[in-house]
C-alpha atoms as a PDB file:
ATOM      1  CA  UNK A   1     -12.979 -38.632  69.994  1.00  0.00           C
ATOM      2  CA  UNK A   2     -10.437 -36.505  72.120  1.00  0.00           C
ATOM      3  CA  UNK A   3      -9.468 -33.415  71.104  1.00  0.00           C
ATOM      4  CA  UNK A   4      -5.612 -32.295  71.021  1.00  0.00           C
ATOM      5  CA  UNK A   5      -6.060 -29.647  72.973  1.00  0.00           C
ATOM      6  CA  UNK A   6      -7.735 -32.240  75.598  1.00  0.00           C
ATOM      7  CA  UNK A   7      -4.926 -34.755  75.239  1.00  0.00           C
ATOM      8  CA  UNK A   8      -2.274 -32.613  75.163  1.00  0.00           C
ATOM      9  CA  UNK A   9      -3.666 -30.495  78.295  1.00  0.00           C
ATOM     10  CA  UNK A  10      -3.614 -34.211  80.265  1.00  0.00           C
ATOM     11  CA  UNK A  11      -0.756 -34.838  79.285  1.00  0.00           C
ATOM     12  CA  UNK A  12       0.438 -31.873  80.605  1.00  0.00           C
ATOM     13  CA  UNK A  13      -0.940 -31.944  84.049  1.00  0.00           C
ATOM     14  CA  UNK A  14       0.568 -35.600  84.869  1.00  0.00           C
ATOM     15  CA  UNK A  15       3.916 -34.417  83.910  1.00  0.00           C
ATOM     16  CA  UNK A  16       3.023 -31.420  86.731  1.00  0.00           C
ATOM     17  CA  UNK A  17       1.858 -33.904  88.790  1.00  0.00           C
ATOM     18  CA  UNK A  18       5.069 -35.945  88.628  1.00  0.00           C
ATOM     19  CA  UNK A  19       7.590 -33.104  88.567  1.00  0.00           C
ATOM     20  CA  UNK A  20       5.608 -32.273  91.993  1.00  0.00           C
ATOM     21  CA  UNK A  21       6.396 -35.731  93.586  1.00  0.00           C
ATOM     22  CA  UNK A  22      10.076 -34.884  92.785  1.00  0.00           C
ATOM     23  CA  UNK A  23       9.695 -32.308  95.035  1.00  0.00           C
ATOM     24  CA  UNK A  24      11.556 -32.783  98.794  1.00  0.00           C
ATOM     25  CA  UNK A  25       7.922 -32.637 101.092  1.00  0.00           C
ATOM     26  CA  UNK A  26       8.683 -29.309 102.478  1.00  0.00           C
ATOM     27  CA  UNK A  27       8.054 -28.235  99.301  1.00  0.00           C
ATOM     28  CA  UNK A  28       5.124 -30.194  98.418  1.00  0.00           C
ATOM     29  CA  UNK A  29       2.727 -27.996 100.069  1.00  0.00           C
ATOM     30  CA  UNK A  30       3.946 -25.080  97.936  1.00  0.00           C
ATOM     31  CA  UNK A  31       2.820 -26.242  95.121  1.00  0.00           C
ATOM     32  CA  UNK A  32      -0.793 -26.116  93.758  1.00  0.00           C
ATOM     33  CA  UNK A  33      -2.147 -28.193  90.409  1.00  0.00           C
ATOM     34  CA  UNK A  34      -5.329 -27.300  89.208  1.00  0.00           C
ATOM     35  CA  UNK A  35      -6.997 -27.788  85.730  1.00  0.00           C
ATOM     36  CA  UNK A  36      -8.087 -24.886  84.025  1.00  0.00           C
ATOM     37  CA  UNK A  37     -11.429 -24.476  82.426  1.00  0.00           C
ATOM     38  CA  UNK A  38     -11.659 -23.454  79.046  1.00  0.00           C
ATOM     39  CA  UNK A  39      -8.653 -26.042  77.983  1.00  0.00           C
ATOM     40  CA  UNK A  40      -6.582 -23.177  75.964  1.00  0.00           C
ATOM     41  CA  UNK A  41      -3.083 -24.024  75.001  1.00  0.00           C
ATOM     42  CA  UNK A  42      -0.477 -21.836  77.345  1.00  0.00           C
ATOM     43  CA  UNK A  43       1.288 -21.769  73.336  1.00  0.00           C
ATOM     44  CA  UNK A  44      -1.354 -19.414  72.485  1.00  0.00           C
ATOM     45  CA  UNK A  45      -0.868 -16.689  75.121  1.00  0.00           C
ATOM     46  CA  UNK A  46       2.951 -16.558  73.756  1.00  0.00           C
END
């Protein structure tokens, strides 16, 4: 079974993922999307 945090931190990374491609390309290479280890909510560092 898949944990919120799991789901959520997916879900999360394709909407990065497609706010990138929005991007004009010169700004494409700015832009760096990595998955973190440890899967901890960014809500909890707030």
């Amino acid at each position: 079974m898949t944990s919120y945090a799991t789901s959520t931190a997916r879900s999360d990374l394709s909407e990065l993922r497609r706010l990138k491609s929005l991007l004009p390309p010169e700004l494409k290479s700015w832009v760096t999307i990595e998955a973190a280890t440890g899967c901890q909510s960014a809500a909890s560092h707030l």
